[in-house]
Protein backbone atom coordinates (compact mmCIF):
# COMPACT_ATOMS: atom_id res chain seq x y z
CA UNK A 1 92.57 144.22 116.56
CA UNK A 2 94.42 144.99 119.46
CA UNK A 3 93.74 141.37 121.26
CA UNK A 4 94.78 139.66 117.77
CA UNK A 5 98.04 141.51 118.50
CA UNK A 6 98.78 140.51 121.14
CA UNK A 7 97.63 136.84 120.55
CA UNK A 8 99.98 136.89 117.90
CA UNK A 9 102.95 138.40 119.73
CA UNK A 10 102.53 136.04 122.55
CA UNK A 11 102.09 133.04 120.64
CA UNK A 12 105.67 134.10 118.70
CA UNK A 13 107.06 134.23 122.08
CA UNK A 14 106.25 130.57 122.34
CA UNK A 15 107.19 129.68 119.35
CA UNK A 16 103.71 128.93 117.72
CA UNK A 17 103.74 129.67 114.80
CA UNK A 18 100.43 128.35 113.27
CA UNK A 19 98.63 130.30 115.93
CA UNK A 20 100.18 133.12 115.57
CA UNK A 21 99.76 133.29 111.32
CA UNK A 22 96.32 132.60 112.62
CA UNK A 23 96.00 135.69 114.64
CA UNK A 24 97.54 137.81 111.51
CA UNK A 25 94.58 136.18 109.11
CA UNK A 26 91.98 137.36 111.66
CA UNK A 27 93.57 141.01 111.81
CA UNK A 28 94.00 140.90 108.20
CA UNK A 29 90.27 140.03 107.81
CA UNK A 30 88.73 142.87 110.68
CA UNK A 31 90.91 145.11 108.93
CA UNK A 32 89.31 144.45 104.76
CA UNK A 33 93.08 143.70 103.74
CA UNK A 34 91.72 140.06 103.64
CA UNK A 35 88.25 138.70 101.88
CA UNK A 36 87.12 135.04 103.19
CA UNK A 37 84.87 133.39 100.41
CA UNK A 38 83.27 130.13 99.86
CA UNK A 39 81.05 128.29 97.65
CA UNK A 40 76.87 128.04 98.60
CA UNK A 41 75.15 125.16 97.25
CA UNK A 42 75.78 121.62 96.33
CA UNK A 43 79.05 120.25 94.73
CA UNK A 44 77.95 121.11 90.92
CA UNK A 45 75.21 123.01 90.95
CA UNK A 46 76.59 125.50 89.52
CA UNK A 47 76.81 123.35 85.98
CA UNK A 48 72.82 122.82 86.84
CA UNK A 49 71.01 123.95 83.92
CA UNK A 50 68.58 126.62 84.45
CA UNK A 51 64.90 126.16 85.00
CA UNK A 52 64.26 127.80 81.08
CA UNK A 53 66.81 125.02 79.81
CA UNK A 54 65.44 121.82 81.82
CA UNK A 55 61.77 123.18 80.25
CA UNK A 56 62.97 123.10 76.77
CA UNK A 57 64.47 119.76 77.01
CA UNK A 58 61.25 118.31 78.73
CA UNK A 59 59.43 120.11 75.89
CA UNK A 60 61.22 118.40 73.18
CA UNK A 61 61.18 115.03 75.00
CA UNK A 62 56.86 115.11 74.99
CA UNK A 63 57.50 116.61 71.59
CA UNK A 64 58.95 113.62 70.57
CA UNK A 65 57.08 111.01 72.37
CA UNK A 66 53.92 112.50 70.72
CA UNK A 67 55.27 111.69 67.56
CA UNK A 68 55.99 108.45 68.32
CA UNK A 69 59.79 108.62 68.50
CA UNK A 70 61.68 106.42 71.34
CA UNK A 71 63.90 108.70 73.17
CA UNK A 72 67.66 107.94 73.83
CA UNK A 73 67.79 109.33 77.44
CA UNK A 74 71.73 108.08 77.72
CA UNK A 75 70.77 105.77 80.30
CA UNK A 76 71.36 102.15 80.27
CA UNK A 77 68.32 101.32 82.19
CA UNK A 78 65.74 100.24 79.49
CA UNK A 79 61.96 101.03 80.20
């Protein structure tokens, strides 16, 4: 904490400013006033659907193509 201090005093002193807010985010951070967080994973996967939900929809799909129905997949490829 102490060596963030006087980063951040010095850098005043020279009139940088950036470095010196950057000091006070690390001192604000050793000292829990300050929680850094971030997103794990992949863009989106998130709105994945869970492993019980992409089952059921496989499910229904061999459901359905027992029965003889086409399936509209959304897609514009046709198969």
């Amino acid at each position: 904490m102490d060596e963030f201090e006087q980063a951040r005093v010095q850098a005043m002193k020279n009139g940088r400013e950036g470095a010196a807010v950057n000091a006070t985010k690390e001192k604000s951070i050793l000292s829990d006033h300050r929680i850094e967080r971030s997103e794990v994973g992949e863009p989106g996967e998130v709105d994945a659907p869970s492993d019980d939900e992409l089952e059921r929809a496989l499910l229904e799909r061999l459901s359905a193509l027992s029965n003889g129905n086409t399936l509209d997949t959304g897609s514009d490829t046709k198969h």
